[in-house]
C-alpha atoms as a PDB file:
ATOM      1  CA  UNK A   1     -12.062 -12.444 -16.899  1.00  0.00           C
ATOM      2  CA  UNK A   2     -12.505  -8.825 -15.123  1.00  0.00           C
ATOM      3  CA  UNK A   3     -12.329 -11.118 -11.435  1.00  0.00           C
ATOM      4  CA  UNK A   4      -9.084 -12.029 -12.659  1.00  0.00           C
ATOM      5  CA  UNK A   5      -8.013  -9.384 -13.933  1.00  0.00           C
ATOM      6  CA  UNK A   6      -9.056  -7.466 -10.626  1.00  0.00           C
ATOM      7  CA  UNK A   7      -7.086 -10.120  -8.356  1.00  0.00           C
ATOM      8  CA  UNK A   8      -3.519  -9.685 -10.535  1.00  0.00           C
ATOM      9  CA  UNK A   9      -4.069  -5.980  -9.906  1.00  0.00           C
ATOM     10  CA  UNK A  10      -4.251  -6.430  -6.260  1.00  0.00           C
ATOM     11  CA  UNK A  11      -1.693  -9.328  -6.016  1.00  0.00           C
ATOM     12  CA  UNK A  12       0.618  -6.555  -7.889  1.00  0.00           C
ATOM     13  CA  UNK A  13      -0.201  -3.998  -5.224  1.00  0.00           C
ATOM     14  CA  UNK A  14       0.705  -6.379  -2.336  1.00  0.00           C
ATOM     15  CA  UNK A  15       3.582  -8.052  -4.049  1.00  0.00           C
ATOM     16  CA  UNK A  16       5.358  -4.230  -4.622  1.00  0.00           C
ATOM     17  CA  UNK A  17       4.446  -3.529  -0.727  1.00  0.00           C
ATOM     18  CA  UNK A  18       6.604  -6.383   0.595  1.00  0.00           C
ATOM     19  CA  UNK A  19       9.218  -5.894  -2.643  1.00  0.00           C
ATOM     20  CA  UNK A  20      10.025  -2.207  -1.695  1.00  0.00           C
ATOM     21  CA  UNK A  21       9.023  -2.708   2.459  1.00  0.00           C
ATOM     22  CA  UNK A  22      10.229  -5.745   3.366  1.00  0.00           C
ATOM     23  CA  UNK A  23      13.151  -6.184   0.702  1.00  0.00           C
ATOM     24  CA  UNK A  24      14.702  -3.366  -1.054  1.00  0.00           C
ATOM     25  CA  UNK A  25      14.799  -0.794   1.604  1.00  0.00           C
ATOM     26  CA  UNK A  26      16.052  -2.992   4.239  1.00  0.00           C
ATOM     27  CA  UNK A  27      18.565  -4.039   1.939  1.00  0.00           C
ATOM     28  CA  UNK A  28      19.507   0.007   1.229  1.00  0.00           C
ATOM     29  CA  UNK A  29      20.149   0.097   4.575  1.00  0.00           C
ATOM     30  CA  UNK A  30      22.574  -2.907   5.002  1.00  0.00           C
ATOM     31  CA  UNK A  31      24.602  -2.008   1.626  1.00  0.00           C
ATOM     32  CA  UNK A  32      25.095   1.499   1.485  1.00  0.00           C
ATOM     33  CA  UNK A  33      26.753   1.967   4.457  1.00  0.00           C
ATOM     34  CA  UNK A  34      25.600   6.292   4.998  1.00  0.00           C
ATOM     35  CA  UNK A  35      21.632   6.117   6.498  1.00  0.00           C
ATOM     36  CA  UNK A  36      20.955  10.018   5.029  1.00  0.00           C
ATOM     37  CA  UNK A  37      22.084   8.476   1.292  1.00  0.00           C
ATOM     38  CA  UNK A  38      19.524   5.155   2.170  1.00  0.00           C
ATOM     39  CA  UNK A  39      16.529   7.315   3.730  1.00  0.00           C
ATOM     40  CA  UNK A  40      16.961   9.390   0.742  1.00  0.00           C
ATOM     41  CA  UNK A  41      16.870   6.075  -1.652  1.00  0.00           C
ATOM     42  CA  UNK A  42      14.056   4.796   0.573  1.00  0.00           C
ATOM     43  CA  UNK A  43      11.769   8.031   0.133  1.00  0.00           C
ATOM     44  CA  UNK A  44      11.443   7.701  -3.194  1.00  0.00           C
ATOM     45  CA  UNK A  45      10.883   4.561  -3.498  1.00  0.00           C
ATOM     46  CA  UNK A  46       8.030   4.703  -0.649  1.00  0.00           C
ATOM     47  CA  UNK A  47       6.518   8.182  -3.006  1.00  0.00           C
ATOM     48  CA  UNK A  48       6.782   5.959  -6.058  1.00  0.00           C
ATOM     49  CA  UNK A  49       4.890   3.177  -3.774  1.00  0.00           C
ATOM     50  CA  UNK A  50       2.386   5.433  -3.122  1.00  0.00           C
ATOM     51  CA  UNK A  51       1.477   5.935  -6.920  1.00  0.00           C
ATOM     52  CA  UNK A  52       1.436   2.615  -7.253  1.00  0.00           C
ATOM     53  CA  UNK A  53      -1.042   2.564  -4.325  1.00  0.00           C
ATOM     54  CA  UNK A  54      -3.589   4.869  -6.147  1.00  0.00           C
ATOM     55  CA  UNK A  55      -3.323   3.435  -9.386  1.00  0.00           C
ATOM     56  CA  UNK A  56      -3.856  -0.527  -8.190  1.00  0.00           C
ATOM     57  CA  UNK A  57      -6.591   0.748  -5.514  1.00  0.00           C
ATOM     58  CA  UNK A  58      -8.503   3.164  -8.033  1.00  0.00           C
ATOM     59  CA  UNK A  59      -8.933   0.507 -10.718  1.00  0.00           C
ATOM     60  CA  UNK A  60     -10.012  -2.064  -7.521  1.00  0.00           C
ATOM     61  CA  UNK A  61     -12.093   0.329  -6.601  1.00  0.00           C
ATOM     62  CA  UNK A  62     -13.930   0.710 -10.245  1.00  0.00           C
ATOM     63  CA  UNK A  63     -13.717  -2.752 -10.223  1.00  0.00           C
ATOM     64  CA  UNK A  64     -15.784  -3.239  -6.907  1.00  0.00           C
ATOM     65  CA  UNK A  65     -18.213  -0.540  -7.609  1.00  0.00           C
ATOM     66  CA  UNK A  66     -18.969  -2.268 -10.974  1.00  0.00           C
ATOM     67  CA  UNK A  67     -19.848  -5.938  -9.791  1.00  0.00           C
ATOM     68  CA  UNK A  68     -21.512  -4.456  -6.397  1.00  0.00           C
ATOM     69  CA  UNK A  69     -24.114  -2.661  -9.133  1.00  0.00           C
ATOM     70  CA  UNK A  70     -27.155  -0.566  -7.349  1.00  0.00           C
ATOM     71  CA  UNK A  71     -26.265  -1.795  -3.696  1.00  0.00           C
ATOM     72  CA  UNK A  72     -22.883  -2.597  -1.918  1.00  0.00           C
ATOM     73  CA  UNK A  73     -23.136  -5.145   0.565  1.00  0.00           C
ATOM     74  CA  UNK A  74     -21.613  -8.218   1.679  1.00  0.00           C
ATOM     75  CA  UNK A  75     -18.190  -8.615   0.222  1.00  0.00           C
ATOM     76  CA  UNK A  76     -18.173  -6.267  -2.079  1.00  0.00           C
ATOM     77  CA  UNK A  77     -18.401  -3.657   0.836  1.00  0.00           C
ATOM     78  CA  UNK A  78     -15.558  -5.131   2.704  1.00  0.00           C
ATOM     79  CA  UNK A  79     -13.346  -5.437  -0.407  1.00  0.00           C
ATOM     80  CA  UNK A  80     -14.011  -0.976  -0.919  1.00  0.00           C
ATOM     81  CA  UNK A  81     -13.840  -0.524   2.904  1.00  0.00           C
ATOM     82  CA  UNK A  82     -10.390  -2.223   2.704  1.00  0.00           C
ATOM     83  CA  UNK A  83      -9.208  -0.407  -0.663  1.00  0.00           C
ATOM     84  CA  UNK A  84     -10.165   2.654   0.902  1.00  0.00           C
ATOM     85  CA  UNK A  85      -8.547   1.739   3.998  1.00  0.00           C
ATOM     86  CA  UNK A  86      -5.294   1.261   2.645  1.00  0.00           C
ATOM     87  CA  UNK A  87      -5.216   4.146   0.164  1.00  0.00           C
ATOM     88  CA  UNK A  88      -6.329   6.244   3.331  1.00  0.00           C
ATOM     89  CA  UNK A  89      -2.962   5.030   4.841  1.00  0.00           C
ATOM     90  CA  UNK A  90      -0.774   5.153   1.526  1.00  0.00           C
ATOM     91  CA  UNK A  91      -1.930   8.689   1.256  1.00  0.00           C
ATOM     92  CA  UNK A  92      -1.609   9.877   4.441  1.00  0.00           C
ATOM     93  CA  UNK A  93       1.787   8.409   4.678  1.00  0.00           C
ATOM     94  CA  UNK A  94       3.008  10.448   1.846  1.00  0.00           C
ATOM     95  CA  UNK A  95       1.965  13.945   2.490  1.00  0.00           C
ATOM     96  CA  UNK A  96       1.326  14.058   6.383  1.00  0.00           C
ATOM     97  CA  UNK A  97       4.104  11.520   7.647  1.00  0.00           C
ATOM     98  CA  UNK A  98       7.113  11.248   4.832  1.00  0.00           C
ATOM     99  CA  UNK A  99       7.622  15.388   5.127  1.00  0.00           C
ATOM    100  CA  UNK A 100       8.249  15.317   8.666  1.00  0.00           C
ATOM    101  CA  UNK A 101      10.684  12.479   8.768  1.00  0.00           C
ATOM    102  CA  UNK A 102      12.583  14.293   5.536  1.00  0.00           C
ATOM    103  CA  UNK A 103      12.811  17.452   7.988  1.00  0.00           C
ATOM    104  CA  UNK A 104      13.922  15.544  10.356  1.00  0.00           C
ATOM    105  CA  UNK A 105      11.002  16.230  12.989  1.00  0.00           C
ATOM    106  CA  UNK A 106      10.971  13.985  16.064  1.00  0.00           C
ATOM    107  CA  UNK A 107      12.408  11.287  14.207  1.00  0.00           C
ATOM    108  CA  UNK A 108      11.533   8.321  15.894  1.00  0.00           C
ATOM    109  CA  UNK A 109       7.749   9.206  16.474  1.00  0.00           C
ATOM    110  CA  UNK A 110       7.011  10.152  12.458  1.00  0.00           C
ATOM    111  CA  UNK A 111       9.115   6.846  11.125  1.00  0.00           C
ATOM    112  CA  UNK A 112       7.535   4.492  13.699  1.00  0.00           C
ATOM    113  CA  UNK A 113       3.935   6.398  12.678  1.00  0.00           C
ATOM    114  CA  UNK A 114       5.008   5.760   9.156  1.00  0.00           C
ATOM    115  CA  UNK A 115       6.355   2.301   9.275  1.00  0.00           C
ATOM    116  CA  UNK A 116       2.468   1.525  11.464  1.00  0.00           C
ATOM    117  CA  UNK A 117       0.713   2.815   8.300  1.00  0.00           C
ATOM    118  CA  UNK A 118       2.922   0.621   5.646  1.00  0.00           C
ATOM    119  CA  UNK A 119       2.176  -2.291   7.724  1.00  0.00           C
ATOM    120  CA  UNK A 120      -1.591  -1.209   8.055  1.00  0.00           C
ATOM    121  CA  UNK A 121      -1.428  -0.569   3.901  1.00  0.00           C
ATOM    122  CA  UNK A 122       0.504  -4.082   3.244  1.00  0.00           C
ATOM    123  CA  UNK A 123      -1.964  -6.335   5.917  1.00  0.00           C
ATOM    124  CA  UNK A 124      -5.270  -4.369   4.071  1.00  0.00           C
ATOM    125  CA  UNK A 125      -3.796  -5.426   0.497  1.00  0.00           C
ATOM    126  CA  UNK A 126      -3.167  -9.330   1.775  1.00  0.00           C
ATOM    127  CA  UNK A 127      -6.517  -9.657   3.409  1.00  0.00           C
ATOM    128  CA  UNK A 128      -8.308  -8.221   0.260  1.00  0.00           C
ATOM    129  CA  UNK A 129      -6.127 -10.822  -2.141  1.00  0.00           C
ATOM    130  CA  UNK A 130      -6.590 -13.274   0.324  1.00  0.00           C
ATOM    131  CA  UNK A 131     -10.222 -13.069   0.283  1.00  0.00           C
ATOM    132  CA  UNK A 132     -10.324 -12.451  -3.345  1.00  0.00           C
ATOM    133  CA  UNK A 133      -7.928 -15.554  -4.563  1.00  0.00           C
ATOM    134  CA  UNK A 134     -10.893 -17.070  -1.913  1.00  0.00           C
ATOM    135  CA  UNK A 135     -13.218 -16.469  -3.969  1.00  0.00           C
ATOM    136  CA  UNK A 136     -11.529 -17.068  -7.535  1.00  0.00           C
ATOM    137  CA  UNK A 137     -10.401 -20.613  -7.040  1.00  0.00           C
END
């Protein structure tokens, strides 16, 4: 039950990545018609993201820790390395990229940097559901 439990909470995680990245801000962009009103929309809904982020990767992560028991190896250390991965990226995202492209800074350089680490958040989540819906069939 706690296995599938576990594998809802990360198909959640990866299903909100490509909802908000792949979907709902491209769509912001195409509709509103102003990009300063869109980027605005689109920051908040990556910061909300990111909560979303630590909450599914924190339980995964107690989740993990608790089946590995005294020793973490084989899978179970992949499937942390990979949580940890991706919350590594959500996080840094957030508070090291998102201020810099709110100010403004070198534009192009912080989005592209932050648009690498979404990508490197969303592929972490898929291979950890893939592997875990692997594993649960």
């Amino acid at each position: 039950m706690k296995d599938r439990i576990a594998l809802l909470v990360a198909a959640f995680w990866w299903g909100s990545l490509s909802t908000i990245g792949f979907l709902v801000v491209p769509m912001l962009f195409a509709r509103l018609g102003n990009p300063a009103v869109a980027g605005n929309f689109a920051g908040q809904l990556f910061a909300a993201q990111t909560w979303v982020a630590l909450a599914c990767g924190l339980l995964l992560l107690v989740h993990f820790r608790a089946q590995a028991g005294e020793r973490i190896e084989g899978p179970a250390r992949t499937a942390i390395g990979l949580v940890i991965t991706a919350l590594l990226l959500a996080l840094l995202q957030q508070y090291a990229v998102a201020p810099r492209i709110l100010a403004r800074e070198n534009l192009k350089l912080w989005h592209s940097l932050g648009s690498a680490m979404y990508l490197g958040q969303w592929l972490c989540a898929g291979v950890l559901l893939w592997r875990m819906g692997r594993r649960s069939a």
